[in-house]
Structures are given as structure tokens and as C-alpha cells.
N, C-alpha and C. Protein backbone atom coordinates (compact mmCIF):
# COMPACT_ATOMS: atom_id res chain seq x y z
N UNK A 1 -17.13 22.47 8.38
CA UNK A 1 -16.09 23.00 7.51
C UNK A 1 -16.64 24.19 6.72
N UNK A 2 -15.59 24.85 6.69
CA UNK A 2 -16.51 26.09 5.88
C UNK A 2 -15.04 26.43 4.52
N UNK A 3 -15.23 27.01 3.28
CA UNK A 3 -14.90 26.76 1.87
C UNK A 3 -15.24 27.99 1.24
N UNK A 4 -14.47 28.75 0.32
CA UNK A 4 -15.18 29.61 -0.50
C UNK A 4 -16.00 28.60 -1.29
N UNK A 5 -17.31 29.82 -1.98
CA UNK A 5 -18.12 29.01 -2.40
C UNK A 5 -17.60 28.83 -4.10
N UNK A 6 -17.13 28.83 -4.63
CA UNK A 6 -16.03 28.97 -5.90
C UNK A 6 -15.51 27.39 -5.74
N UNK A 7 -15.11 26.94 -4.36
CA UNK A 7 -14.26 25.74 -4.41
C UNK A 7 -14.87 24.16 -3.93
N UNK A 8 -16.42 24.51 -3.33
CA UNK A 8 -17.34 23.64 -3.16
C UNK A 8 -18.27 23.47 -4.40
N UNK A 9 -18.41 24.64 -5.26
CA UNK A 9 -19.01 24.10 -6.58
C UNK A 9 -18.45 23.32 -7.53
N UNK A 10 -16.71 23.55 -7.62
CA UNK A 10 -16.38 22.95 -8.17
C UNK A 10 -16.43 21.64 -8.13
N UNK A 11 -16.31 21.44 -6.43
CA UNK A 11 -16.05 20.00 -6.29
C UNK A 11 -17.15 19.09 -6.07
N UNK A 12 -18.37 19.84 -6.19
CA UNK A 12 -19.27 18.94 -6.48
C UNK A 12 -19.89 19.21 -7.83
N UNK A 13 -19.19 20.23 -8.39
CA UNK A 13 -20.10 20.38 -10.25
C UNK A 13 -21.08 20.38 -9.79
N UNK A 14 -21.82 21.01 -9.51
CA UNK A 14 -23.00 21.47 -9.88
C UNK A 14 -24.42 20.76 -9.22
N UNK A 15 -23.77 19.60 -9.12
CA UNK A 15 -24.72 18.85 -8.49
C UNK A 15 -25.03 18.61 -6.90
N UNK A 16 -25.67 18.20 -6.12
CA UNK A 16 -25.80 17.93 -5.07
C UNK A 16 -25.13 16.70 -4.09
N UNK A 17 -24.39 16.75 -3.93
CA UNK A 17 -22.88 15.99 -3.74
C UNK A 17 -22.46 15.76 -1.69
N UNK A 18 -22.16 14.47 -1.33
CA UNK A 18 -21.58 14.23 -0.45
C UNK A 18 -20.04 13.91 -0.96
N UNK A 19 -19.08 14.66 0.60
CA UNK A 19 -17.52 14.64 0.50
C UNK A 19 -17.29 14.23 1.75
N UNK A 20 -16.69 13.38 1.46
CA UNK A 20 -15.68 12.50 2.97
C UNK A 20 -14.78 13.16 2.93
N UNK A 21 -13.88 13.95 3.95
CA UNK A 21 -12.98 14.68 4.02
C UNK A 21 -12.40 13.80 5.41
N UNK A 22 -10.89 13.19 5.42
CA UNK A 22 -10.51 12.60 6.51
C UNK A 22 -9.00 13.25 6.72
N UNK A 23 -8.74 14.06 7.46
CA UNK A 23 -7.43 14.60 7.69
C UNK A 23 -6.97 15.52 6.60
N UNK A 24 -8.16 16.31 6.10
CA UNK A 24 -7.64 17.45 5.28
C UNK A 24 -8.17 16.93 3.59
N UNK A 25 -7.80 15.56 3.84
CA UNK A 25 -7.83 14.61 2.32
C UNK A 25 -9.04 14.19 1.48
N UNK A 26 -9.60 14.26 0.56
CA UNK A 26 -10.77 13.93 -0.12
C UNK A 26 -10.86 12.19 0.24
N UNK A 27 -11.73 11.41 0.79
CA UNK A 27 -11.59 10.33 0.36
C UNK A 27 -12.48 9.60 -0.28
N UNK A 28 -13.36 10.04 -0.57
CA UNK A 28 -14.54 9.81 -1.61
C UNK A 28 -15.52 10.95 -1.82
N UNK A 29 -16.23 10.86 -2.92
CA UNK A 29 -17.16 11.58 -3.22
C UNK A 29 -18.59 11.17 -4.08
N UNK A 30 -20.20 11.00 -3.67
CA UNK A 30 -20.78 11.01 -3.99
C UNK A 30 -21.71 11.39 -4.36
N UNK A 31 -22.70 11.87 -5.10
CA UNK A 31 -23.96 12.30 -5.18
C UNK A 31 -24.82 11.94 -4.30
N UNK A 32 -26.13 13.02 -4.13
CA UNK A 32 -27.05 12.18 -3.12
C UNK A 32 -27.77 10.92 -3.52
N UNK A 33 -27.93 11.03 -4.77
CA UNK A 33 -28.62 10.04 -5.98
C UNK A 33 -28.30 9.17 -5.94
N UNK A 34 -27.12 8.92 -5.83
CA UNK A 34 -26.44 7.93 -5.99
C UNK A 34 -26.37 7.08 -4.41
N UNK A 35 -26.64 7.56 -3.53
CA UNK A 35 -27.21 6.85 -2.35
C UNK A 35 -28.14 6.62 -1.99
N UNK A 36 -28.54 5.74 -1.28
CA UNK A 36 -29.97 4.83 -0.69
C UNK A 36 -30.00 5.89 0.62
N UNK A 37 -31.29 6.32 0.26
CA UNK A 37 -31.45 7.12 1.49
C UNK A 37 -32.05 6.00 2.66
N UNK A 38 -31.92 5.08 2.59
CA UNK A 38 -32.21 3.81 3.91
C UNK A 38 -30.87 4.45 4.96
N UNK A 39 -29.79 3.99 4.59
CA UNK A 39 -28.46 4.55 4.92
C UNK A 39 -28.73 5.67 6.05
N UNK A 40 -29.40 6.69 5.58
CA UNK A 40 -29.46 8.17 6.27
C UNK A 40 -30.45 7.85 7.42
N UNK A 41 -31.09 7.19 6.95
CA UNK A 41 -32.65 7.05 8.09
C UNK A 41 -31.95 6.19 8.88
N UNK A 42 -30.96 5.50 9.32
CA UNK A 42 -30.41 4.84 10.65
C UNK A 42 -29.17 4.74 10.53
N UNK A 43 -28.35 5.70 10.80
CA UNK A 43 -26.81 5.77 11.00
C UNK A 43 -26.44 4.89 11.30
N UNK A 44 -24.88 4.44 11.65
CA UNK A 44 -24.69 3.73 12.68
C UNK A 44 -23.00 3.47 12.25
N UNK A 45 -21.95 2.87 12.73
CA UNK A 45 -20.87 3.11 12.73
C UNK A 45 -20.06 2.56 10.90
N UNK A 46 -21.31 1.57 10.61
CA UNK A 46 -20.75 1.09 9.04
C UNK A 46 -20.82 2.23 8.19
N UNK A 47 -21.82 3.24 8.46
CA UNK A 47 -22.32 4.24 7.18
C UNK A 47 -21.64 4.84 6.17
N UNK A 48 -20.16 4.90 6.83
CA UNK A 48 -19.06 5.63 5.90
C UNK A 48 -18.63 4.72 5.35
N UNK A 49 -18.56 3.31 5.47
CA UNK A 49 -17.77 2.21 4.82
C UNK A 49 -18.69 1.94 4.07
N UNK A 50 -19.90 1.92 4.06
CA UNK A 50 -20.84 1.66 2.91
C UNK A 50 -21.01 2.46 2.12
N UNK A 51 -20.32 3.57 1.87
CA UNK A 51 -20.94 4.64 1.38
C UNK A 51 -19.29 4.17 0.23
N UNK A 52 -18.45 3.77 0.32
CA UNK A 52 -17.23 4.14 -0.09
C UNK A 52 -17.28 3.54 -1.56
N UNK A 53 -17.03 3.42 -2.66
CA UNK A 53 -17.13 3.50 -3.79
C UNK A 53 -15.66 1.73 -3.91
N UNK A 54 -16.69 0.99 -4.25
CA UNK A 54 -15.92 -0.62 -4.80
C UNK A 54 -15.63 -1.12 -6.07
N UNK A 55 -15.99 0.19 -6.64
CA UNK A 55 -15.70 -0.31 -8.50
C UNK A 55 -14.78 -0.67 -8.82
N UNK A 56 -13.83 -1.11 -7.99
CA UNK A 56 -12.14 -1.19 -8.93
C UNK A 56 -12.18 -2.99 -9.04
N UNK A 57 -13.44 -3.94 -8.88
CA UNK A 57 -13.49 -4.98 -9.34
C UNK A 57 -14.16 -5.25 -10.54
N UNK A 58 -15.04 -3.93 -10.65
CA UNK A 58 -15.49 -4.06 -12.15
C UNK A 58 -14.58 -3.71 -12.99
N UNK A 59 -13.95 -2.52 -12.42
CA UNK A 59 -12.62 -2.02 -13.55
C UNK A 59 -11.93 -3.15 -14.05
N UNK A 60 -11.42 -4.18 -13.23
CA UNK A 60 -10.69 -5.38 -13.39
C UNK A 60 -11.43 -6.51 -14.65
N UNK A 61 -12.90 -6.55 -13.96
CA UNK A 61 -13.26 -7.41 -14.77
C UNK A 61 -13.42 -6.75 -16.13
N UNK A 62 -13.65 -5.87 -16.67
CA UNK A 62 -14.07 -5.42 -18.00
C UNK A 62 -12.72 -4.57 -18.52
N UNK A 63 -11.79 -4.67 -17.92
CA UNK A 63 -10.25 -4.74 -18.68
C UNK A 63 -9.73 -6.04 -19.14
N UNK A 64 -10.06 -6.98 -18.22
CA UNK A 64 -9.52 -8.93 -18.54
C UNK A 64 -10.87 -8.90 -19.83
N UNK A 65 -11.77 -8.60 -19.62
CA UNK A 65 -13.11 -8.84 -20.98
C UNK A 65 -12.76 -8.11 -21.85
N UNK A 66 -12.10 -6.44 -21.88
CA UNK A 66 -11.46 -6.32 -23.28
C UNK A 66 -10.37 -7.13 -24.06
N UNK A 67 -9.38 -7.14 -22.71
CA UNK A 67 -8.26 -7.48 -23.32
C UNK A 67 -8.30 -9.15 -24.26
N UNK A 68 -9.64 -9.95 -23.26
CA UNK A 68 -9.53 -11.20 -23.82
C UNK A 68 -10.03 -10.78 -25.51
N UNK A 69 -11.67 -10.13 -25.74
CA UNK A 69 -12.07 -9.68 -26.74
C UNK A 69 -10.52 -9.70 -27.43
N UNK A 70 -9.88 -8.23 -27.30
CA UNK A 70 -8.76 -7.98 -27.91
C UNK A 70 -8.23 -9.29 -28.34
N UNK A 71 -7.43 -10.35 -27.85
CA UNK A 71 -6.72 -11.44 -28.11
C UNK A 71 -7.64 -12.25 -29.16
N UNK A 72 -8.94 -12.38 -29.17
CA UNK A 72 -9.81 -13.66 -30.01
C UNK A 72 -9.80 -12.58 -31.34
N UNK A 73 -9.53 -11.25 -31.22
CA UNK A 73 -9.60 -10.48 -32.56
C UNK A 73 -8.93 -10.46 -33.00
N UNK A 74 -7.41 -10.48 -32.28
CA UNK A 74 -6.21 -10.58 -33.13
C UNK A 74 -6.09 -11.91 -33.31
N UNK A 75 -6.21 -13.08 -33.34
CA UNK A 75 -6.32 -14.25 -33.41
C UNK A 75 -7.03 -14.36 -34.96
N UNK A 76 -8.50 -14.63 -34.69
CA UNK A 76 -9.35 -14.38 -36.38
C UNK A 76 -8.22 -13.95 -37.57
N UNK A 77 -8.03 -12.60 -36.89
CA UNK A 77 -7.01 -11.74 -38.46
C UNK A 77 -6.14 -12.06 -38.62
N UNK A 78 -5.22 -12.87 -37.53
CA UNK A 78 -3.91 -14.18 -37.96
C UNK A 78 -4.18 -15.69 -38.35
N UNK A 79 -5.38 -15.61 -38.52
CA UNK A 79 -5.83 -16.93 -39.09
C UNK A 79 -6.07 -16.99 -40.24
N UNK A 80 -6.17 -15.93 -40.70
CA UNK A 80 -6.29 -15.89 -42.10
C UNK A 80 -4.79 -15.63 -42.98
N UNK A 81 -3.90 -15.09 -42.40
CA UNK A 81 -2.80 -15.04 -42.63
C UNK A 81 -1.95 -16.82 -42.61
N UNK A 82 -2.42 -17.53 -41.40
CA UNK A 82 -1.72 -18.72 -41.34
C UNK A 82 -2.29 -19.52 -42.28
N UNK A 83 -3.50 -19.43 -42.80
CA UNK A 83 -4.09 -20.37 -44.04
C UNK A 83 -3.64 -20.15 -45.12
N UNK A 84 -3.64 -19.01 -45.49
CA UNK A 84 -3.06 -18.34 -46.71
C UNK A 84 -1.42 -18.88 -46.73
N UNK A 85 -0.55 -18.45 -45.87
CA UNK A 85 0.98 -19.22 -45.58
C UNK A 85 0.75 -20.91 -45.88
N UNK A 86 -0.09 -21.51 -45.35
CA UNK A 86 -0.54 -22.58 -45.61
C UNK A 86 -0.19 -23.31 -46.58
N UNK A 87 -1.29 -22.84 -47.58
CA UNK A 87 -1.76 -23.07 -48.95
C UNK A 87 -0.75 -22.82 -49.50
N UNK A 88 -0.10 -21.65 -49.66
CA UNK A 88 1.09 -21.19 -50.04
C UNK A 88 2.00 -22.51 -50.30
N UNK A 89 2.61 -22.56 -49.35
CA UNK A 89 3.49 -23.77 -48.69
C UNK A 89 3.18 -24.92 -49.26
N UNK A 90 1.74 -25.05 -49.16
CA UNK A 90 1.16 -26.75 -50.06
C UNK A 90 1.45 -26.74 -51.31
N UNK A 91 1.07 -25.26 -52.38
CA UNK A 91 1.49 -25.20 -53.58
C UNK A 91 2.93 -25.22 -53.94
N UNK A 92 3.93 -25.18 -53.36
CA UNK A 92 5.25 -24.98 -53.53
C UNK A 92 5.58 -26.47 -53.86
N UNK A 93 5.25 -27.37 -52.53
CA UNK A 93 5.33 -28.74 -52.28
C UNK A 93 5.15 -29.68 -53.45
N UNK A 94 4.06 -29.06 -54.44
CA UNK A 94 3.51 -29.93 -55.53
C UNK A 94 4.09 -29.20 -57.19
């Protein structure tokens, strides 16, 4: 493939960068760094599927770990509200 060079820097910023290009389309992009050069030293038909980027299970897990965080925080700061209503309520009673 050949690119002005204006539109391959961009798309790798600066750095030293592999691009899967499949039917015109970006479909991943990595640094060399960021790969095991084991990979390079024996090709073989998995190489592109290993190479492909699986983070969207971490994304998952550490959105359910904020959001729970989130819920036990808003929880605490309505607990202090329901004690206070509480007490409230007990003093009325007497």
C-alpha cells in the first residue's frame, strides 16, 4: 500500500505502529511494543487473530467495578440520611 506521508504519520502518531487494513477498512492498530516479537519469528495463519486487541472485557469489568463502587457510595451518604429520619421519627413518638 502506498499513502501520502502526512496520512501514515498521523495514523500512527509518531510512533512505530502496525495497521490491519481489510477491504479498505482500519481494523486494528498496534504498536510494535506492544507486540511479542515471538509472533513475528513464526507466522502462521492465527497471527492476525492474535494480534487483534480483546479489551472490551476489561472495559466491562471495570465499568460493573465503578458502577458497583458508585452504588456502596451512594448508599453510605443515604444512610446517614435514613438514621437521622430515624431518630427524627423516634423523637416525635415520645
Amino acid at each position: 500500500y502506498t499513502a501520502d506521508d502526512t496520512s501514515i504519520k498521523e495514523l500512527a502518531r509518531g510512533n512505530v505502529a502496525m495497521v490491519y487494513l481489510k477491504d479498505g477498512i482500519i481494523q486494528w492498530k498496534r504498536t510494535l511494543v506492544s507486540i511479542d516479537s515471538d509472533l513475528f519469528a513464526s507466522p502462521d495463519d492465527k497471527t492476525l487473530d492474535n494480534l487483534r486487541y480483546s479489551g472490551t472485557g476489561y472495559f466491562w469489568l471495570f465499568t460493573v467495578i465503578f458502577i458497583g463502587l458508585e452504588l456502596i457510595l451512594w448508599g453510605i451518604d443515604r444512610s446517614g440520611h435514613a438514621v437521622k429520619l430515624h431518630f427524627a421519627r423516634r423523637n416525635r413518638k415520645k
